[in-house]
Protein backbone atom coordinates (compact mmCIF):
# COMPACT_ATOMS: atom_id res chain seq x y z
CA UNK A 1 8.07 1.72 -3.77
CA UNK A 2 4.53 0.87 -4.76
CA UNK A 3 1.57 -1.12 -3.40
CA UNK A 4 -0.30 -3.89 -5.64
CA UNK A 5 -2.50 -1.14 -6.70
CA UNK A 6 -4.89 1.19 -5.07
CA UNK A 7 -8.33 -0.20 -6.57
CA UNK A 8 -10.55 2.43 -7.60
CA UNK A 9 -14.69 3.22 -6.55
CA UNK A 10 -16.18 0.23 -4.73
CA UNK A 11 -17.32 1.41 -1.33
CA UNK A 12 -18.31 -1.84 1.28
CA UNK A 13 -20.31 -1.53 4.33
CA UNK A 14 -17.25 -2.01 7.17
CA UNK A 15 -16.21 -0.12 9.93
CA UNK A 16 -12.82 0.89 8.89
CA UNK A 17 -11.15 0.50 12.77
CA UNK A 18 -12.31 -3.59 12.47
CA UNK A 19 -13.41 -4.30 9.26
CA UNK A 20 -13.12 -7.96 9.66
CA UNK A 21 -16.45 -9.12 11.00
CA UNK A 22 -17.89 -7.78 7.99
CA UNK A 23 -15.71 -9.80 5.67
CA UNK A 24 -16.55 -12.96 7.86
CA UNK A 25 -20.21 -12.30 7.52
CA UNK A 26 -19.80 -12.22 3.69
CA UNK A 27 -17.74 -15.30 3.60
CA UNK A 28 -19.97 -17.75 5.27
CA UNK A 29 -21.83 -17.06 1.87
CA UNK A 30 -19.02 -18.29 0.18
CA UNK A 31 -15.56 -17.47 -1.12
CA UNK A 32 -17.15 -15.62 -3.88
CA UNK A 33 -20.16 -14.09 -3.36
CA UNK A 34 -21.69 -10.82 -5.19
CA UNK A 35 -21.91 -7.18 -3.41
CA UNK A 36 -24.95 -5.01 -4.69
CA UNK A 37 -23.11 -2.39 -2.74
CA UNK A 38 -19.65 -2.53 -4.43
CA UNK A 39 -21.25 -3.60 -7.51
CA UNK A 40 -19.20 -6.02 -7.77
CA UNK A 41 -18.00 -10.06 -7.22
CA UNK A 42 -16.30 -10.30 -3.51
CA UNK A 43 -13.20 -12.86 -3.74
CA UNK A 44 -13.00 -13.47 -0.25
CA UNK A 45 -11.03 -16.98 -0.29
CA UNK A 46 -7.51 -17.11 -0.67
CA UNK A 47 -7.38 -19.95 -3.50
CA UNK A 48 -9.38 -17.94 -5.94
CA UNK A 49 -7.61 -14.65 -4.65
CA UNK A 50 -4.19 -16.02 -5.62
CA UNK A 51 -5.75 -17.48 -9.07
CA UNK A 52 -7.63 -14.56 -10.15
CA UNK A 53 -3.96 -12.12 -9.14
CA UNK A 54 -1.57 -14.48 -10.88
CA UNK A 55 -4.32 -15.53 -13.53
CA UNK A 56 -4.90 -14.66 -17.06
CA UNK A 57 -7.84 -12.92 -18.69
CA UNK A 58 -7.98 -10.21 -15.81
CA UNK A 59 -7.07 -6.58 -16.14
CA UNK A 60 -6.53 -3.93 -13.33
CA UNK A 61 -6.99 -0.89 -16.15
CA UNK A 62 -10.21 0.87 -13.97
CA UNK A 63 -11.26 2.13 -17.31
CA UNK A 64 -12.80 -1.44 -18.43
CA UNK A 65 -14.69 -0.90 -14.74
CA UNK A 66 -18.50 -0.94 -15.76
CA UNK A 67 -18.41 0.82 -12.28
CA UNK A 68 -16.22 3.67 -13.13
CA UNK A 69 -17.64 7.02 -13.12
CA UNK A 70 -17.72 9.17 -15.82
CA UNK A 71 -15.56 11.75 -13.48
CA UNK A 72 -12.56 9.19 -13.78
CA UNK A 73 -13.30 8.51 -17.44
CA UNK A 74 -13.04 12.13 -18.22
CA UNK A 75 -9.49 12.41 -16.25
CA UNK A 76 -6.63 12.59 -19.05
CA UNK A 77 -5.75 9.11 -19.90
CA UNK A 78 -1.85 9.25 -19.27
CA UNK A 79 -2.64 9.64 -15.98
CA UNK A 80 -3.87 5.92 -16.14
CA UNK A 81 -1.80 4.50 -18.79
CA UNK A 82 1.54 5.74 -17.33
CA UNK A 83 0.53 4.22 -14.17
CA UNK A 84 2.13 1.33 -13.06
CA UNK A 85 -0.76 0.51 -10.97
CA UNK A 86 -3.13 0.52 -13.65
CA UNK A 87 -1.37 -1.01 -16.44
CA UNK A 88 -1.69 -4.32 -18.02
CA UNK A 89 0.73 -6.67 -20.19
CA UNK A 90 3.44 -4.94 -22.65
CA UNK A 91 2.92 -1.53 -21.07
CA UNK A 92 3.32 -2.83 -17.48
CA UNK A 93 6.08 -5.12 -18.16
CA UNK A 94 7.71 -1.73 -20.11
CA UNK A 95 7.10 0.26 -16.57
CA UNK A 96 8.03 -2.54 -14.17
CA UNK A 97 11.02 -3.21 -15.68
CA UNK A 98 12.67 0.10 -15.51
CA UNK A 99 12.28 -0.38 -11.87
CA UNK A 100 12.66 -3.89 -11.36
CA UNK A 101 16.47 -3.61 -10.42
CA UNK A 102 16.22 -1.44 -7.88
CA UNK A 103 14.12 -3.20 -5.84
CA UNK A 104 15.85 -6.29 -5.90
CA UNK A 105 16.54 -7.59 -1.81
CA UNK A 106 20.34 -6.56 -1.99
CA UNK A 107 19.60 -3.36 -3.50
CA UNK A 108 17.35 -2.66 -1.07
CA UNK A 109 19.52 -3.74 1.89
CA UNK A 110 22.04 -1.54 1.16
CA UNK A 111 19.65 1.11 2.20
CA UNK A 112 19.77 0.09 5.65
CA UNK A 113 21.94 2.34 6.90
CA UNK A 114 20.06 5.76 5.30
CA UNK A 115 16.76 4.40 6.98
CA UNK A 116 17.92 3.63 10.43
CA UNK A 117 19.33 6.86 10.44
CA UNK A 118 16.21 8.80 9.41
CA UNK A 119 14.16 6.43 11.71
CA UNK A 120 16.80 7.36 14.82
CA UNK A 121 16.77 10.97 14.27
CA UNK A 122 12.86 11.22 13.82
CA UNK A 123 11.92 9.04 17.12
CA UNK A 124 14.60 10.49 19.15
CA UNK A 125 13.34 13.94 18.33
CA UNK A 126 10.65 13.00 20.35
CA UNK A 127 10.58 13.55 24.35
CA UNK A 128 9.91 10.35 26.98
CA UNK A 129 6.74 11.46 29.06
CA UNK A 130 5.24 14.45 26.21
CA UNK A 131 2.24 12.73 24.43
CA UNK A 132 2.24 12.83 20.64
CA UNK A 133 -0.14 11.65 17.46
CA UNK A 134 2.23 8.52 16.27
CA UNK A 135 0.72 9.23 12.79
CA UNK A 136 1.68 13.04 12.74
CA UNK A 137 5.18 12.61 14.36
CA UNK A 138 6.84 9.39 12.69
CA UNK A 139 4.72 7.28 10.59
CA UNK A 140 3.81 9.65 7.72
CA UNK A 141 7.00 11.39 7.84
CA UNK A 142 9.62 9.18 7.92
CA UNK A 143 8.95 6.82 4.81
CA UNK A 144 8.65 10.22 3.05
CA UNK A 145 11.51 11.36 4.34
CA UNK A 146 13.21 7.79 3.18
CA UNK A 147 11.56 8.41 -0.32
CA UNK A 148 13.24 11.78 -0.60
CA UNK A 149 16.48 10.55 0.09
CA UNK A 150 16.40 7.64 -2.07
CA UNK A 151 15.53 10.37 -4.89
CA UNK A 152 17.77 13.05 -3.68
CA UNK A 153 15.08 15.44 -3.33
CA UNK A 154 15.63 18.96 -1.92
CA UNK A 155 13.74 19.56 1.45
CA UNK A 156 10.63 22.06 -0.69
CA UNK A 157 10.55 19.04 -3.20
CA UNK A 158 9.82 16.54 -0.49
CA UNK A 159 7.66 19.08 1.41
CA UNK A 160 5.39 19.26 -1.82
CA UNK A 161 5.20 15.66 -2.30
CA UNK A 162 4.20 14.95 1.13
CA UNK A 163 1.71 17.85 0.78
CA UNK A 164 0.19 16.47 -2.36
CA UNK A 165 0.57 12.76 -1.65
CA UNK A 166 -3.12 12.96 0.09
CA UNK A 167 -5.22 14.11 -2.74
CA UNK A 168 -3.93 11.54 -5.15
CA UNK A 169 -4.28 8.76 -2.67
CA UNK A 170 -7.86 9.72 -1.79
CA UNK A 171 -8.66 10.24 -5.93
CA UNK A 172 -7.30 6.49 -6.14
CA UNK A 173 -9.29 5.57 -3.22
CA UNK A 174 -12.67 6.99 -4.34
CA UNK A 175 -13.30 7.55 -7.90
CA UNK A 176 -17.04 8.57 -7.27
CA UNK A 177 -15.89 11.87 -6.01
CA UNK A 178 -15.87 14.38 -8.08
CA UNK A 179 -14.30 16.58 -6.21
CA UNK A 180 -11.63 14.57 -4.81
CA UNK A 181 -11.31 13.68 -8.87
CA UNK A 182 -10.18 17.02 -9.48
CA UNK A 183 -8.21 17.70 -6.49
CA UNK A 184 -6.38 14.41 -7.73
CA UNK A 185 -5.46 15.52 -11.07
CA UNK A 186 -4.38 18.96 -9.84
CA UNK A 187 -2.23 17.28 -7.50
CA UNK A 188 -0.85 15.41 -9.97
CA UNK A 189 -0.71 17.99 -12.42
CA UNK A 190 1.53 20.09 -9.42
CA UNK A 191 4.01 16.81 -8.97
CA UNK A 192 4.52 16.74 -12.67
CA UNK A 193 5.65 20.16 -13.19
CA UNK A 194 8.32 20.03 -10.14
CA UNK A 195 9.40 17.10 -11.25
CA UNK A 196 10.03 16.59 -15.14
CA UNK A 197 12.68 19.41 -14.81
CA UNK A 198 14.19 17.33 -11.93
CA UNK A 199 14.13 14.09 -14.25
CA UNK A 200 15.30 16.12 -17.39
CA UNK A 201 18.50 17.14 -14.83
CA UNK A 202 18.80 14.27 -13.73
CA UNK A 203 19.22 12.84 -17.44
CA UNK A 204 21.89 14.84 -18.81
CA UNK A 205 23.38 14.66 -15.10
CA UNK A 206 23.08 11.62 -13.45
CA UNK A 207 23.86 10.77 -9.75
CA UNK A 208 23.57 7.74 -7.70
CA UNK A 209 19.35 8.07 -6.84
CA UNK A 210 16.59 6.45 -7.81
CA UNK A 211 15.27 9.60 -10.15
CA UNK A 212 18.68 9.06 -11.98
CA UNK A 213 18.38 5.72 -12.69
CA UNK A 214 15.21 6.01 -14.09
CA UNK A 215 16.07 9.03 -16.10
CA UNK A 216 18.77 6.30 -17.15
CA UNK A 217 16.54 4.20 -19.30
CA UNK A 218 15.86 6.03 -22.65
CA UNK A 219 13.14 3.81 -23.41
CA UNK A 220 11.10 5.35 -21.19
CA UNK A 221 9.84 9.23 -22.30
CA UNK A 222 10.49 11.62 -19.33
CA UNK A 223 6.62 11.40 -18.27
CA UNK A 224 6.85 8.20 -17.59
CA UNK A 225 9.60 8.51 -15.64
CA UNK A 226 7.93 10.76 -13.48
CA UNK A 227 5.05 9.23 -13.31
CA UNK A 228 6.57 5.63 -12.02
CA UNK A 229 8.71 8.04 -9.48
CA UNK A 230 5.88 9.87 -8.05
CA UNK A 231 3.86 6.80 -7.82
CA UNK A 232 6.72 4.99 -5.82
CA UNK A 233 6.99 7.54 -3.28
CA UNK A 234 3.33 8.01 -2.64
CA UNK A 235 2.55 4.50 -2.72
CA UNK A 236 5.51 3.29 -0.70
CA UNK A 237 4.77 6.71 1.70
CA UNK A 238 0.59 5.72 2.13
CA UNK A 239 1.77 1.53 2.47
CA UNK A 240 4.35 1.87 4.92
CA UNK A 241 2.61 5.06 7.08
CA UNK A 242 -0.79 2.62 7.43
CA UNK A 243 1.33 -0.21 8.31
CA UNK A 244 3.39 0.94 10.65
CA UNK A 245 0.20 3.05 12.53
CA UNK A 246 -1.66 -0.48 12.42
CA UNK A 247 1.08 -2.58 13.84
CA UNK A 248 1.78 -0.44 16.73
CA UNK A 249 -1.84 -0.46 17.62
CA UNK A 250 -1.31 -3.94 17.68
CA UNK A 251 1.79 -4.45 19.94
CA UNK A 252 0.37 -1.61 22.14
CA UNK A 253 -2.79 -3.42 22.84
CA UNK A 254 -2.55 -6.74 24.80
CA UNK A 255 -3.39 -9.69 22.64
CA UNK A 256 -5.09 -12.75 23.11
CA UNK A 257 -2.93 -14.62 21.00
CA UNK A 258 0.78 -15.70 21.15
CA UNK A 259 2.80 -12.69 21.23
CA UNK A 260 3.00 -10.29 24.25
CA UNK A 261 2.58 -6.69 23.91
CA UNK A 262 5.23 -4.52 23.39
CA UNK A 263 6.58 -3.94 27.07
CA UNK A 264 7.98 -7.41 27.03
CA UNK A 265 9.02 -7.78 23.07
CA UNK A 266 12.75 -7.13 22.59
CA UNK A 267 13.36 -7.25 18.71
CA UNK A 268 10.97 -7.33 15.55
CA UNK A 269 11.68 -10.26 13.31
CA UNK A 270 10.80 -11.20 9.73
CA UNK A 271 8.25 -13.78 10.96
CA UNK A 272 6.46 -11.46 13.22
CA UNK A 273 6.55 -8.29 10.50
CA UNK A 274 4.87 -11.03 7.92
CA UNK A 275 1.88 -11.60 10.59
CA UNK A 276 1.53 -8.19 11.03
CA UNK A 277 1.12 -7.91 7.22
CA UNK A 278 -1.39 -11.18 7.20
CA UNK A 279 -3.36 -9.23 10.33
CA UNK A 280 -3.54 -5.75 9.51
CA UNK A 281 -2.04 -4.92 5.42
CA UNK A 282 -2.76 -1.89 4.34
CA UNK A 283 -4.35 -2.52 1.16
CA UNK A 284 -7.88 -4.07 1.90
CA UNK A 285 -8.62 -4.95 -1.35
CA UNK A 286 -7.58 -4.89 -5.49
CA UNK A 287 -9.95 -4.42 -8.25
CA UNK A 288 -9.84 -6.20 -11.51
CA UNK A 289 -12.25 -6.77 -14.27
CA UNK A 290 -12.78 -9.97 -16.25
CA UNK A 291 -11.88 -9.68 -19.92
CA UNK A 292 -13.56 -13.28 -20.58
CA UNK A 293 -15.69 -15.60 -18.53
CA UNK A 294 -14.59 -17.10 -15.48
CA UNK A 295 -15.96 -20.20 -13.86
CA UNK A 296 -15.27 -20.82 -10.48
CA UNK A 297 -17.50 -24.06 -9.39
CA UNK A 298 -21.06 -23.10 -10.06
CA UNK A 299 -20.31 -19.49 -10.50
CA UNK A 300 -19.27 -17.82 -13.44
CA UNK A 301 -18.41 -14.75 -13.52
CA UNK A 302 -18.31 -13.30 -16.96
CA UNK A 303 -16.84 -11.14 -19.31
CA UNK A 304 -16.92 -7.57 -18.18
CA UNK A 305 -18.12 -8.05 -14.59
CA UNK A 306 -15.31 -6.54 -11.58
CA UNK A 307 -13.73 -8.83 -8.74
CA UNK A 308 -13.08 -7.02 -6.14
CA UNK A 309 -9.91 -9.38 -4.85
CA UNK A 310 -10.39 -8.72 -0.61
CA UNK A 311 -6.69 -9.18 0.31
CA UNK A 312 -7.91 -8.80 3.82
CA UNK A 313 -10.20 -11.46 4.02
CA UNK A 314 -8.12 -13.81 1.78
CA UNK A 315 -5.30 -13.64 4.26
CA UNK A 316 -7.76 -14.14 7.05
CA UNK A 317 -9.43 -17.44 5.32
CA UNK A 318 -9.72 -20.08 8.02
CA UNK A 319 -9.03 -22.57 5.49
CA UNK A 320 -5.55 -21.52 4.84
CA UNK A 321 -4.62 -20.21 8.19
CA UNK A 322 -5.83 -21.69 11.66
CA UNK A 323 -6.54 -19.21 14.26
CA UNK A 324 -6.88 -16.32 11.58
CA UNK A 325 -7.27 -13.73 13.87
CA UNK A 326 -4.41 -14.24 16.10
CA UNK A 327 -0.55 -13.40 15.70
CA UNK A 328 1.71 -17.31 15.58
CA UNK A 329 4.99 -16.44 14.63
CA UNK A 330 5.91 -20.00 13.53
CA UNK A 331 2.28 -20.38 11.05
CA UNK A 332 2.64 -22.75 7.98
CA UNK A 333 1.25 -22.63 4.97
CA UNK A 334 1.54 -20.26 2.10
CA UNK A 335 2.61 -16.73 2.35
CA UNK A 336 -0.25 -13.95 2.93
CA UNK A 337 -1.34 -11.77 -0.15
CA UNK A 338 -0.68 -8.74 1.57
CA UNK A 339 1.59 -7.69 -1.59
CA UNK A 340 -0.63 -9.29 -4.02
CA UNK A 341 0.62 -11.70 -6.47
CA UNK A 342 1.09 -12.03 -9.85
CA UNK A 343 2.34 -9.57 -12.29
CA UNK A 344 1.65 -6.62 -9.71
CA UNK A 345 3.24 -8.58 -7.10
CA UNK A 346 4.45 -5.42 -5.15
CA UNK A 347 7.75 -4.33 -6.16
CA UNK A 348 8.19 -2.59 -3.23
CA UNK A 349 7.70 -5.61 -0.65
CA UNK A 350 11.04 -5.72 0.85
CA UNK A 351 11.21 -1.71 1.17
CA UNK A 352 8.13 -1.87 3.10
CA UNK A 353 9.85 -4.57 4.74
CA UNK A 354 12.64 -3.26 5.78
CA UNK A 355 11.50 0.36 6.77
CA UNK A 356 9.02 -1.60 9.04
CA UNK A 357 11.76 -3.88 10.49
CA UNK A 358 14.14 -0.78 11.32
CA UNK A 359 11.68 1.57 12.94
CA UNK A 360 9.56 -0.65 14.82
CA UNK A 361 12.93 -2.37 16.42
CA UNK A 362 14.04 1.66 16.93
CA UNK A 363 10.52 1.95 19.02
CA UNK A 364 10.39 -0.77 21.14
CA UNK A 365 13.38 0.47 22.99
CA UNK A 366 11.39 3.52 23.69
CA UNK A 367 9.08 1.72 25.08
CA UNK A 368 5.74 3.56 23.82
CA UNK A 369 2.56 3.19 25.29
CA UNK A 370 -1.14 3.85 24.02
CA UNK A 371 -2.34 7.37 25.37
CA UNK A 372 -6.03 7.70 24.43
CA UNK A 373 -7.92 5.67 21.47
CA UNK A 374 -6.89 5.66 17.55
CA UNK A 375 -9.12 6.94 14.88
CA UNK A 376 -9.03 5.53 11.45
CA UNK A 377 -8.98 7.20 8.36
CA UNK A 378 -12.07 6.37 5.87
CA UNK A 379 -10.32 5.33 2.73
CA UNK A 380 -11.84 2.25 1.12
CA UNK A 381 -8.33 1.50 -0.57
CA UNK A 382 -5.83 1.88 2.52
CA UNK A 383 -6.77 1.19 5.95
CA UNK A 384 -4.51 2.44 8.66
CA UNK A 385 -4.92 5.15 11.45
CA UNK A 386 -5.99 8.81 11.21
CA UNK A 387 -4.70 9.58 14.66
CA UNK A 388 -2.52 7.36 17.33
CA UNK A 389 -1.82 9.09 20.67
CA UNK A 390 0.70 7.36 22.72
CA UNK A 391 3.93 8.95 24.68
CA UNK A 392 7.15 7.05 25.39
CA UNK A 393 8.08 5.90 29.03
């Protein structure tokens, strides 16, 4: 699956394990207000979020990034224009379709099955009573593990993509690095090799996977192919991981609000997996760049200059949503932009979905409780936790 897109460089001020005071701080500035930190325009309200990601005259391509450093500009180009991610118009419409059937909501529900059967066998691997880091033990695992399958990857295959999935992430995340620059490319550079022979195979000898179907399309050259693949996995791996880390720090923590905590929860619904998207989505924020001026009221923000769309804050505008901060499981009003919206409109949505649904309804019969305090990971593109101890009861 994928994620929006992973924006690339601006660094803001906010304590990853609560960012949102800092976006409420910035908003009583206004819905749009400009960062001398990110170097950028903050759209913080969810009307001009929703315009600017469905809206024309924007592109994602980091390259047209005043911002972007001259480490990212020097990265081979492929890497940017073969990514869905990045991608704009023809070339994204080229990508997205190759994909687009296979993530349509029956497609993915016949997956059921294959998930709750990875989800089963990794929780119940794990003793009652034995404490263990959530993150380590199911939440990275298991949507790689669901990747793999879907691909029909052999166990070393996965093993390397799960090894290499960091470095790219964190090259995505922070494009200022150099360092993390080059670790990204070599990453990528590692994926590529282990996989075009996979996609070339699959090609000349299809199956019933994902690789094979988009080895399928002969309008796509086998680098794209792998490209769009590895960028599913990874991006549907680091979405689902963060989400599923964030939400159970949020059912294992007694609310304020109008859900109970997890001891007294006996299934996860759709209503309550979309306010756990609103509350705590993984991706915190999407950059584009204006490719003509842009009024918005009495600011214009002009040819050239980067939005940083805050997905986070838009979903938490008080505006839009009353009580922002708290979990009601029958809120009108629009749907949160926690998969963007648009063009990129995440084609992986109901994946995420659905590998959410399954394992967190797995959990709660376990019971799990919170064991010591989470760390977060610093990653100014995906917020989620570094570490979760908890043990089940």
């Amino acid at each position: 699956m994928t994620t929006p897109d992973i924006h690339a460089g601006a660094r803001l001020p906010w304590d990853a394990a609560d960012p949102y005071p800092f976006y409420e701080a910035r908003r009583r500035h206004g819905d749009i207000v400009w960062d001398d930190t990110a170097g950028a325009w903050l759209i913080l309200g969810y009307h001009p979020a929703r315009l600017i990601l469905a809206g024309s005259g924007w592109t994602s391509d980091p390259l047209a990034n005043p911002n972007t450093p001259a480490a990212l500009r020097a990265t081979d180009p492929d890497i940017l224009r073969r990514n869905i991610l990045f991608s704009d118009g023809a070339d994204h419409q080229r990508l997205r379709r190759a994909v687009r059937d296979v993530f349509t909501r029956s497609f993915i529900a016949d997956l059921r099955e294959g998930i709750a059967t990875i989800a089963a066998h990794t929780i119940d691997s794990l003793p009652a009573g034995v404490e263990f880091d959530f993150m380590t033990e199911i939440a990275l695992p298991l949507p790689i593990a669901v990747a793999a399958a879907w691909m029909a990857l052999d166990i070393d295959t996965a093993r390397l993509l799960r090894e290499e999935s960091p470095a790219i992430t964190a090259m995505l995340a922070n494009s200022s690095d150099l360092s993390g620059i080059e670790n990204g490319t070599d990453a990528i550079a590692t994926l590529l090799t282990e996989f075009l022979p996979l996609a070339a195979d699959r090609r000349a000898h299809p199956s019933d996977d994902l690789l094979s179907y988009l080895a399928a399309d002969t309008d796509l050259e086998l680098d794209d192919i792998v490209t769009t693949a590895i960028i599913i996995a990874i991006a549907g791996h680091e979405t689902t991981a963060n989400l599923l880390g964030a939400a159970m720090i949020r059912l294992m923590t007694p609310q304020v609000d109008d859900i109970a905590p997890i001891e007294t929860i006996d299934a996860i619904d759709d209503r309550l997996i979309t306010e756990l998207l609103r509350l705590d989505g993984p991706v915190q924020a999407v950059m584009r760049t204006a490719t003509r001026d842009h009024v918005f009221d009495e600011i214009v923000i002009g040819k050239g200059e980067p939005a940083l769309v805050v997905l986070a804050a838009a979903n938490r505008d008080p505006t839009v949503f009353t009580k922002p901060d708290q979990i009601q499981l029958h809120r009108p009003g629009p749907a949160p932009l926690s998969f963007g919206h648009g063009a990129h409109y995440c084609l992986g949505a109901a994946l995420t979905r659905l590998e959410t649904t399954i394992t967190l309804n797995q959990l709660v019969l376990r019971r799990p409780l919170l064991t010591g305090a989470a760390t977060w990971r610093d990653n100014p593109a995906l917020r989620g936790p570094q570490t979760l101890p908890c043990a089940f009861t």
